[in-house]
C-alpha atoms as a PDB file:
ATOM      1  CA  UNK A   1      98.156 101.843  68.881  1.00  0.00           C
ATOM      2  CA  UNK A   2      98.168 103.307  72.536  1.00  0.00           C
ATOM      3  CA  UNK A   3      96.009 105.554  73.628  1.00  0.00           C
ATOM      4  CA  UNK A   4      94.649 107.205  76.664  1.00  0.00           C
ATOM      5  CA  UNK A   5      91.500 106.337  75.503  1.00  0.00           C
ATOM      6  CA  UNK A   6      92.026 102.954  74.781  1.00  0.00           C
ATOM      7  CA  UNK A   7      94.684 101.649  77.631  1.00  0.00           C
ATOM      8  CA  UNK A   8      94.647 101.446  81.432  1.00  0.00           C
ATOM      9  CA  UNK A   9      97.763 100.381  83.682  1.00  0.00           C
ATOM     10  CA  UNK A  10      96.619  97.643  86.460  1.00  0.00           C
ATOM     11  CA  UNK A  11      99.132  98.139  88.823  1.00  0.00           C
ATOM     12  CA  UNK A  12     100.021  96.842  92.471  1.00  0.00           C
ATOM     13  CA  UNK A  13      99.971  99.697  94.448  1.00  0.00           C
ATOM     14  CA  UNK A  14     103.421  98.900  95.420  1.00  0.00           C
ATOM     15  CA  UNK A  15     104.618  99.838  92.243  1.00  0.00           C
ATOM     16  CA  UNK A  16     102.989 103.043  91.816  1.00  0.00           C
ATOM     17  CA  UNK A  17     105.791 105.164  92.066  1.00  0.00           C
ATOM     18  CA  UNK A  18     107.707 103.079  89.275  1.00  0.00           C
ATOM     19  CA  UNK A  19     104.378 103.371  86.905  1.00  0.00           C
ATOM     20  CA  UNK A  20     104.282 107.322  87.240  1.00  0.00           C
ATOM     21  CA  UNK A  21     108.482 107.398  86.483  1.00  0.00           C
ATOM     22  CA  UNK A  22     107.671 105.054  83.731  1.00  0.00           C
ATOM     23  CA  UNK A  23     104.873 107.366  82.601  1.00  0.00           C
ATOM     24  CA  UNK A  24     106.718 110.476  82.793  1.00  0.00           C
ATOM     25  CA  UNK A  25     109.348 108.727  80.983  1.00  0.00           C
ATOM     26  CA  UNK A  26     108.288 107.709  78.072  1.00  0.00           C
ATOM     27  CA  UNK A  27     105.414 110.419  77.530  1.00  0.00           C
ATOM     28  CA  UNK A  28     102.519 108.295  78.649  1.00  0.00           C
ATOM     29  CA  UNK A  29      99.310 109.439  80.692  1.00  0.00           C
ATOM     30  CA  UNK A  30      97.423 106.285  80.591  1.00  0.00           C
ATOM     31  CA  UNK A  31      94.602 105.911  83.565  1.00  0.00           C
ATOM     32  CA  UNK A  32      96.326 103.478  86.535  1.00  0.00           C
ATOM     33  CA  UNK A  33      94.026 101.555  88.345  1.00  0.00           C
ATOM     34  CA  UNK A  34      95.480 100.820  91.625  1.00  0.00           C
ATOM     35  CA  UNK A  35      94.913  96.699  93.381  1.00  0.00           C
ATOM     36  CA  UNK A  36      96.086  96.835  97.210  1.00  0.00           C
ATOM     37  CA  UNK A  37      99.045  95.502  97.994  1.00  0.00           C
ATOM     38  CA  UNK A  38      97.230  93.668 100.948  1.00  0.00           C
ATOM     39  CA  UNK A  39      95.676  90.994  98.827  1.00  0.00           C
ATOM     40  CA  UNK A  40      99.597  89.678  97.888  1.00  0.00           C
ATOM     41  CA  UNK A  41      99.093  87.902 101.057  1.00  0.00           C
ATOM     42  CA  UNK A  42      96.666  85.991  99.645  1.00  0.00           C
ATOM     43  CA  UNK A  43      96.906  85.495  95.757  1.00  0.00           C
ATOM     44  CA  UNK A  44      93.262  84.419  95.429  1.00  0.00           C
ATOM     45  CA  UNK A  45      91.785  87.633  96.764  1.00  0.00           C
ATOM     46  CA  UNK A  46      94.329  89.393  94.123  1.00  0.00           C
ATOM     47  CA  UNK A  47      93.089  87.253  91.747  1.00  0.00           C
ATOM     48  CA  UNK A  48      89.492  88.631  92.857  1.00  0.00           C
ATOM     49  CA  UNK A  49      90.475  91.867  92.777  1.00  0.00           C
ATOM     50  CA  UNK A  50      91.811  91.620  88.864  1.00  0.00           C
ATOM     51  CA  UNK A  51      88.835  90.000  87.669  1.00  0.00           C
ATOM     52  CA  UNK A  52      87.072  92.807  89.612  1.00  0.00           C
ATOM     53  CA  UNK A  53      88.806  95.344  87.961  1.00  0.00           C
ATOM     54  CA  UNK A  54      88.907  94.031  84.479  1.00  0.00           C
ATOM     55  CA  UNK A  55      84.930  93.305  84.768  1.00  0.00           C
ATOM     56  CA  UNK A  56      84.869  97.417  85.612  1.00  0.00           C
ATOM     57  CA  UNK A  57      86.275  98.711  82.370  1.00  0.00           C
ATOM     58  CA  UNK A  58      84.838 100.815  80.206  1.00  0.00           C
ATOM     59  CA  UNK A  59      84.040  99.414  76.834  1.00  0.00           C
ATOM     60  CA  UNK A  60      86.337 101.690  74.900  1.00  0.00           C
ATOM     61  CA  UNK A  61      89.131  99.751  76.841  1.00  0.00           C
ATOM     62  CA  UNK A  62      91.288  97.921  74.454  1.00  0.00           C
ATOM     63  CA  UNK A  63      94.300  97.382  76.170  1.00  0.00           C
ATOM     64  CA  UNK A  64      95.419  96.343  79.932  1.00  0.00           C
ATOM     65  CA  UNK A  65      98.883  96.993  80.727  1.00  0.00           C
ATOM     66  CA  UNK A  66      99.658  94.938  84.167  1.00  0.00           C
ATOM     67  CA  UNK A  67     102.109  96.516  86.490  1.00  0.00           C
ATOM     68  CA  UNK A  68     102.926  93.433  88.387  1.00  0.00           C
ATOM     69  CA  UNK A  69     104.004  89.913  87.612  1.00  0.00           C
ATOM     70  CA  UNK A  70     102.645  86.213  88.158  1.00  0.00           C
ATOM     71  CA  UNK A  71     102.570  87.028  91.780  1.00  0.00           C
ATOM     72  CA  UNK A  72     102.013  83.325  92.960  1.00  0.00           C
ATOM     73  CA  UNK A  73      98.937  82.759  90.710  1.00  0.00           C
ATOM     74  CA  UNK A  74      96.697  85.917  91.083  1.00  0.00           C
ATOM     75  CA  UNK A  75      96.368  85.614  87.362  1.00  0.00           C
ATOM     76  CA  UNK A  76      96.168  81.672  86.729  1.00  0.00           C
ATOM     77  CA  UNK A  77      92.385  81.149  85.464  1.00  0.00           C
ATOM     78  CA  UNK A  78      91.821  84.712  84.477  1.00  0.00           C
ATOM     79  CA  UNK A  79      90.038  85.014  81.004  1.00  0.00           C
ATOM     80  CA  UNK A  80      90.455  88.231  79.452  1.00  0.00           C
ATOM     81  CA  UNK A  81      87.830  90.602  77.937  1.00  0.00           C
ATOM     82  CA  UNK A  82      90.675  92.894  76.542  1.00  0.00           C
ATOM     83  CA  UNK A  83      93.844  92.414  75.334  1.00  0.00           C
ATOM     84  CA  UNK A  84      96.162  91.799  78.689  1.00  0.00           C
ATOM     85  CA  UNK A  85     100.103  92.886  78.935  1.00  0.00           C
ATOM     86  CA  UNK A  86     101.540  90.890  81.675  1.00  0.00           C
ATOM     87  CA  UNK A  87     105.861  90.941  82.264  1.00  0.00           C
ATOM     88  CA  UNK A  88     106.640  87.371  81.839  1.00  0.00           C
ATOM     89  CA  UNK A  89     108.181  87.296  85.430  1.00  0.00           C
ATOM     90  CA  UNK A  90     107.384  85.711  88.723  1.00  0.00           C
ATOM     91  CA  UNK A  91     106.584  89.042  90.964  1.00  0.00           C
ATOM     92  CA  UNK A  92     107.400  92.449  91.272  1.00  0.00           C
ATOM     93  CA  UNK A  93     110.617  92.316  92.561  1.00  0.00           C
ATOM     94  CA  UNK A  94     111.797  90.475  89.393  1.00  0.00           C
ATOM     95  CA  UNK A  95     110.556  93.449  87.373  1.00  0.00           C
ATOM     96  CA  UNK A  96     112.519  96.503  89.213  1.00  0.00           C
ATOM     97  CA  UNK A  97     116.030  93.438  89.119  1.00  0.00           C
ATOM     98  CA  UNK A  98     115.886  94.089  85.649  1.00  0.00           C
ATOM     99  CA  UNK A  99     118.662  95.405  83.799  1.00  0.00           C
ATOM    100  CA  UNK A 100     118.588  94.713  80.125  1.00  0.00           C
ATOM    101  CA  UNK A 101     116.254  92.777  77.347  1.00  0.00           C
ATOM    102  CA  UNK A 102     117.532  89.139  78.680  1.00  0.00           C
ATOM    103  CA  UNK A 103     114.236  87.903  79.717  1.00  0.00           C
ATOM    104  CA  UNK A 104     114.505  86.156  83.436  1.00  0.00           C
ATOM    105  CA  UNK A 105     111.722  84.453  85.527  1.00  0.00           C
ATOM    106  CA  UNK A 106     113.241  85.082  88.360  1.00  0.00           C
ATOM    107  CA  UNK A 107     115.995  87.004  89.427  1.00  0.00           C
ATOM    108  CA  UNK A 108     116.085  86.949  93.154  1.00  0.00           C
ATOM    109  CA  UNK A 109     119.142  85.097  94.994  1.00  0.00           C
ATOM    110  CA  UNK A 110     117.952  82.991  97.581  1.00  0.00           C
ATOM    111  CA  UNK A 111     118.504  84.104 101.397  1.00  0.00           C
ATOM    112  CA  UNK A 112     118.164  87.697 100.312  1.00  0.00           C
ATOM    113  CA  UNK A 113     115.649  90.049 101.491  1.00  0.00           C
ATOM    114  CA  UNK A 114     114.656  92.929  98.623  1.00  0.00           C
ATOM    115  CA  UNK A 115     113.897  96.342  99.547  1.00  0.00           C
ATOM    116  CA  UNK A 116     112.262  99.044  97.900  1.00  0.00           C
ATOM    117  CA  UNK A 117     110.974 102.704  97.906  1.00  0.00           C
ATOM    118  CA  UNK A 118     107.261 101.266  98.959  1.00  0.00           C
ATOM    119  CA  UNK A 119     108.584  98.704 101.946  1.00  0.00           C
ATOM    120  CA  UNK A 120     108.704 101.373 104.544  1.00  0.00           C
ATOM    121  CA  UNK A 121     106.379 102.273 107.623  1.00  0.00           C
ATOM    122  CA  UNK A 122     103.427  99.880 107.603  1.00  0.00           C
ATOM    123  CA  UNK A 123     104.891  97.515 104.709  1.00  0.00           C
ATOM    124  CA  UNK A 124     108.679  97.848 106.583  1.00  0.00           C
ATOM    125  CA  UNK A 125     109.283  95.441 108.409  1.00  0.00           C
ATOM    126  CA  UNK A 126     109.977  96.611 111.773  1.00  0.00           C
ATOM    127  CA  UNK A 127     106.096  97.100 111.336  1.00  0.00           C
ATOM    128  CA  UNK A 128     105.426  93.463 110.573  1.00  0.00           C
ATOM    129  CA  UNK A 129     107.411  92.363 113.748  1.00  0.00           C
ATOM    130  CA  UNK A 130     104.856  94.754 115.630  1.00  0.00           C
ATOM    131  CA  UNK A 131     102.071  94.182 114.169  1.00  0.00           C
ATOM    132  CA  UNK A 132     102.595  89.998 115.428  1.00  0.00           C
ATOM    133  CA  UNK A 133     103.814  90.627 118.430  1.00  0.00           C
ATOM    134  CA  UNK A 134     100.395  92.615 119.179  1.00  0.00           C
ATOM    135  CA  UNK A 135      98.335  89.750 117.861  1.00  0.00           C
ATOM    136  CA  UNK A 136     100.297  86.792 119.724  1.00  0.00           C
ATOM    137  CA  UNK A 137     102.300  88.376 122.567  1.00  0.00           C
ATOM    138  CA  UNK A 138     105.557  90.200 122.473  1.00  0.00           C
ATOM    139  CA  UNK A 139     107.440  86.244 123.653  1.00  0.00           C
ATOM    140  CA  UNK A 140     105.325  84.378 121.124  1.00  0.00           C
ATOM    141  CA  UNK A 141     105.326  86.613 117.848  1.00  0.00           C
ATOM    142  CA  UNK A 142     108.752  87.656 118.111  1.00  0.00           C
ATOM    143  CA  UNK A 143     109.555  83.914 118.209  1.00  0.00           C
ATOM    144  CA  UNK A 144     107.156  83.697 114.579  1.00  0.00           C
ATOM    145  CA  UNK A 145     108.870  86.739 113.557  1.00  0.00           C
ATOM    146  CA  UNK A 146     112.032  85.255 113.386  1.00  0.00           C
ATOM    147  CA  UNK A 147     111.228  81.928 112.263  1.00  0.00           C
ATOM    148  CA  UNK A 148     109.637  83.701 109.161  1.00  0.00           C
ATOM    149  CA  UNK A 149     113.459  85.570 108.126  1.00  0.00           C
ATOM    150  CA  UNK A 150     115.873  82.839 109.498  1.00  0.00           C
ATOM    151  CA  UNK A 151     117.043  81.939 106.181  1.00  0.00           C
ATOM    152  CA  UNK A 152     118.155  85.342 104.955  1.00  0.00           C
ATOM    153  CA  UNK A 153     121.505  86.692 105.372  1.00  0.00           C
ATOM    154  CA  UNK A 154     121.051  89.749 103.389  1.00  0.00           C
ATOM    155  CA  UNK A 155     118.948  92.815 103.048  1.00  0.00           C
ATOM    156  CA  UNK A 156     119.342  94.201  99.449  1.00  0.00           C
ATOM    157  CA  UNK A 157     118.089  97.663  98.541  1.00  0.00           C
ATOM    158  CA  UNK A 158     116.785  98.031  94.847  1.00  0.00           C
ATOM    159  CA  UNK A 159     118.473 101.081  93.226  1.00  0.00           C
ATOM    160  CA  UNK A 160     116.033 101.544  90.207  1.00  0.00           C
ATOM    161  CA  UNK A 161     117.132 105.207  89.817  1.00  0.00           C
ATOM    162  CA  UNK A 162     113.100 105.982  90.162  1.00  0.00           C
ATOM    163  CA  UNK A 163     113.754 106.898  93.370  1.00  0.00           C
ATOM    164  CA  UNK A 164     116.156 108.211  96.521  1.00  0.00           C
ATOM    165  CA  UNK A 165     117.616 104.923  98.222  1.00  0.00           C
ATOM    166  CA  UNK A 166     120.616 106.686  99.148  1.00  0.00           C
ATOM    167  CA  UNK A 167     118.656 109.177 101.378  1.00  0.00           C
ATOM    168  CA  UNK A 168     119.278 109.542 104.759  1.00  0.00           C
ATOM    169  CA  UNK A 169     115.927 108.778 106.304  1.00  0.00           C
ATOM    170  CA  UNK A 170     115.725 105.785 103.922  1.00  0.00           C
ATOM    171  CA  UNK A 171     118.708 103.830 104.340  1.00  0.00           C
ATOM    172  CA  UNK A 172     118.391 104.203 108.462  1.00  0.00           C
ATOM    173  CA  UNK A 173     114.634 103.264 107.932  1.00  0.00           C
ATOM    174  CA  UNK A 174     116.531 100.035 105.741  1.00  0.00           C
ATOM    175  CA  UNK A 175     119.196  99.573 108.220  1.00  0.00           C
ATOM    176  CA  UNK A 176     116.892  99.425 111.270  1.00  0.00           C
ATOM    177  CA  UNK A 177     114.571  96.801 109.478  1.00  0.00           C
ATOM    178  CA  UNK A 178     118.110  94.892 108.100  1.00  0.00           C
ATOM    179  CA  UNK A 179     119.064  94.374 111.672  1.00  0.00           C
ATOM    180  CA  UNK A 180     115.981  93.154 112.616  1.00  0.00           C
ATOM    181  CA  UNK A 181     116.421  90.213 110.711  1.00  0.00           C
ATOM    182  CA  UNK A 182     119.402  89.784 111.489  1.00  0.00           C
ATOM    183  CA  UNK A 183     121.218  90.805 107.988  1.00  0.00           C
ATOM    184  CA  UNK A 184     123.683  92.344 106.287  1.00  0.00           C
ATOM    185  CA  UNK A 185     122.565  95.485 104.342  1.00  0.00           C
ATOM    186  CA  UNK A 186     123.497  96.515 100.836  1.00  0.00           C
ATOM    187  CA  UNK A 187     122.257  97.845  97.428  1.00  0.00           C
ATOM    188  CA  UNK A 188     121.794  95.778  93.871  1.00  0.00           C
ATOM    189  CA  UNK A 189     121.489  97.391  90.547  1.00  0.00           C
ATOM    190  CA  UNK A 190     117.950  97.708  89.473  1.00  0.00           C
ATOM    191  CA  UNK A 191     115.896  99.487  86.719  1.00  0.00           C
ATOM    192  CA  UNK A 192     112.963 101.008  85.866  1.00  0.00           C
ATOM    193  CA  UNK A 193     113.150  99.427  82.074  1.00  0.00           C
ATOM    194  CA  UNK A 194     110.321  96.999  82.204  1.00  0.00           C
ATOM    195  CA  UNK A 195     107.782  99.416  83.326  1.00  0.00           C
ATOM    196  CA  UNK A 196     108.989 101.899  80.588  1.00  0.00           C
ATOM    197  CA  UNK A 197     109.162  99.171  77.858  1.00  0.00           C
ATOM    198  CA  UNK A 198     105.656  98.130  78.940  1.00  0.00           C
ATOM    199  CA  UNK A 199     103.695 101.728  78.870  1.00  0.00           C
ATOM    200  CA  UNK A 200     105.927 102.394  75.427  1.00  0.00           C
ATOM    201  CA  UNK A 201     104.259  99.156  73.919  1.00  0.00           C
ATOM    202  CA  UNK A 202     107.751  97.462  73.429  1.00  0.00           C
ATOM    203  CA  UNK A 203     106.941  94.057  74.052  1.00  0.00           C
ATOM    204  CA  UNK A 204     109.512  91.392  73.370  1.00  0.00           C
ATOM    205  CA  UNK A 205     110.338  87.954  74.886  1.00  0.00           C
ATOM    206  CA  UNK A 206     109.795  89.691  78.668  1.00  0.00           C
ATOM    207  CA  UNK A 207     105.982  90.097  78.335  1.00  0.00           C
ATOM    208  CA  UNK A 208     103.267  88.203  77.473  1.00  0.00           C
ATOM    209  CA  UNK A 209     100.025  89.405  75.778  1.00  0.00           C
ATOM    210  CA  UNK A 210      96.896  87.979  75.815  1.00  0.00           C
ATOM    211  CA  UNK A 211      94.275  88.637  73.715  1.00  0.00           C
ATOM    212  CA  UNK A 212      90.495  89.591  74.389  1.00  0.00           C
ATOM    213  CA  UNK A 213      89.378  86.121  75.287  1.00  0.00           C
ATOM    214  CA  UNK A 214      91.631  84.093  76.436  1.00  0.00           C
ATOM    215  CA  UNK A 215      92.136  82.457  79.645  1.00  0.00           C
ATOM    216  CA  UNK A 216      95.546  82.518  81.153  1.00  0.00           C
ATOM    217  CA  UNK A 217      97.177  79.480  82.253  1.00  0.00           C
ATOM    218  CA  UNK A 218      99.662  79.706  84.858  1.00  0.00           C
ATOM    219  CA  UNK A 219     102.341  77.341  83.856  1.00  0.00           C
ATOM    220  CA  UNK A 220     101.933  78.355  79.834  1.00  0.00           C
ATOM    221  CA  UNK A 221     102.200  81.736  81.438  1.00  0.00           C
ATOM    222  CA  UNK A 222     105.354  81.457  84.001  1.00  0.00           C
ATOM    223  CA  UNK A 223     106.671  78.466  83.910  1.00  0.00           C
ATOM    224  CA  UNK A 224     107.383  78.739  88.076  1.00  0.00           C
ATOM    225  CA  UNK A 225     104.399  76.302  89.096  1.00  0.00           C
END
């Protein structure tokens, strides 16, 4: 059973304001322990940060309920001293595409750009094109820039219902970044229902638990190696 005694959330900080709809939900108030969205960049020092985290837990900790997916390997090699909840998907994205119970690994279209309530201001990316223009030169890094988006042709915002995508200050925010790149801007059906199914302990073919003690391997895992 599922306490607030005996379960944390682990959750990617970009997530955090799908964990506390989830939470409200579904009547949970379990502890969240927040990893930075930073490390993404580089899935080893996410992978440092879980183990980090998990090491931290108070013994009374029984269950782990992971906010976040695969994320190219943070968890491959972890071994678990509680049990571990994990959505059986590639990355976050994949979790707020969601609809329904089908499970999916991924569910991203290729060329397409996702947006969400947490990619604005320093995670938008009119602030990525800044920040590499002021590390290589405004010739140089806008050149990078867009070599790094030249094979999207869309800009899709996630409408997870957790959230106001339709307000004004967000879709211009989404529009300005959209053009940036170069794409067309639009909105995709999303859902909270993977973040609710995990915090309400319904765990079907879309998660994967792991029990105290066992060391997860990425392809037995998510089968996207």
């Amino acid at each position: 059973m599922l306490t607030k005694d005996n379960t944390v959330i682990l959750a990617c900080s970009s997530m955090l304001l799908h964990v506390d709809a989830a939470q409200k939900k579904m009547g949970t108030a379990f502890d969240v322990i927040e990893l930075d969205r930073d490390n993404h960049v580089y899935p080893e020092k996410m992978k440092a940060c879980i183990q980090k985290a998990l090491g931290e837990l108070p013994f009374s900790t029984e269950n782990v309920l992971a906010a976040m997916g695969y994320c190219g390997g943070s968890w491959d090699g972890i071994e678990t001293v509680r049990r571990v909840v994990i959505p059986h998907m590639d990355d976050c994205i994949t979790i707020l595409l969601h609809t329904d119970d089908t499970p999916h690994l991924n569910l991203k279209e290729k060329g397409h750009m996702y947006l969400r309530d947490s990619d604005v201001g320093q995670y938008g990316i009119k602030s990525m094109k800044d920040s590499m223009c002021k590390q290589y030169g405004m010739e140089f890094g806008t050149s990078i820039f867009g070599s790094f988006f030249q094979n999207y042709s869309n800009a899709d915002i996630i409408d997870t219902g957790a959230y106001d995508c339709y307000s004004e200050a967000f879709a211009a925010e989404a529009q300005e970044n959209a053009d940036l790149i170069r794409c067309a801007l639009d909105y995709v059906q999303g859902s909270n229902l993977i973040l609710e199914k995990l915090v309400s302990g319904r765990w079907d073919e879309q998660f994967k638990v792991f029990e105290k003690g066992t060391v997860i391997n990425g392809r037995e895992f998510c089968e996207i190696l």
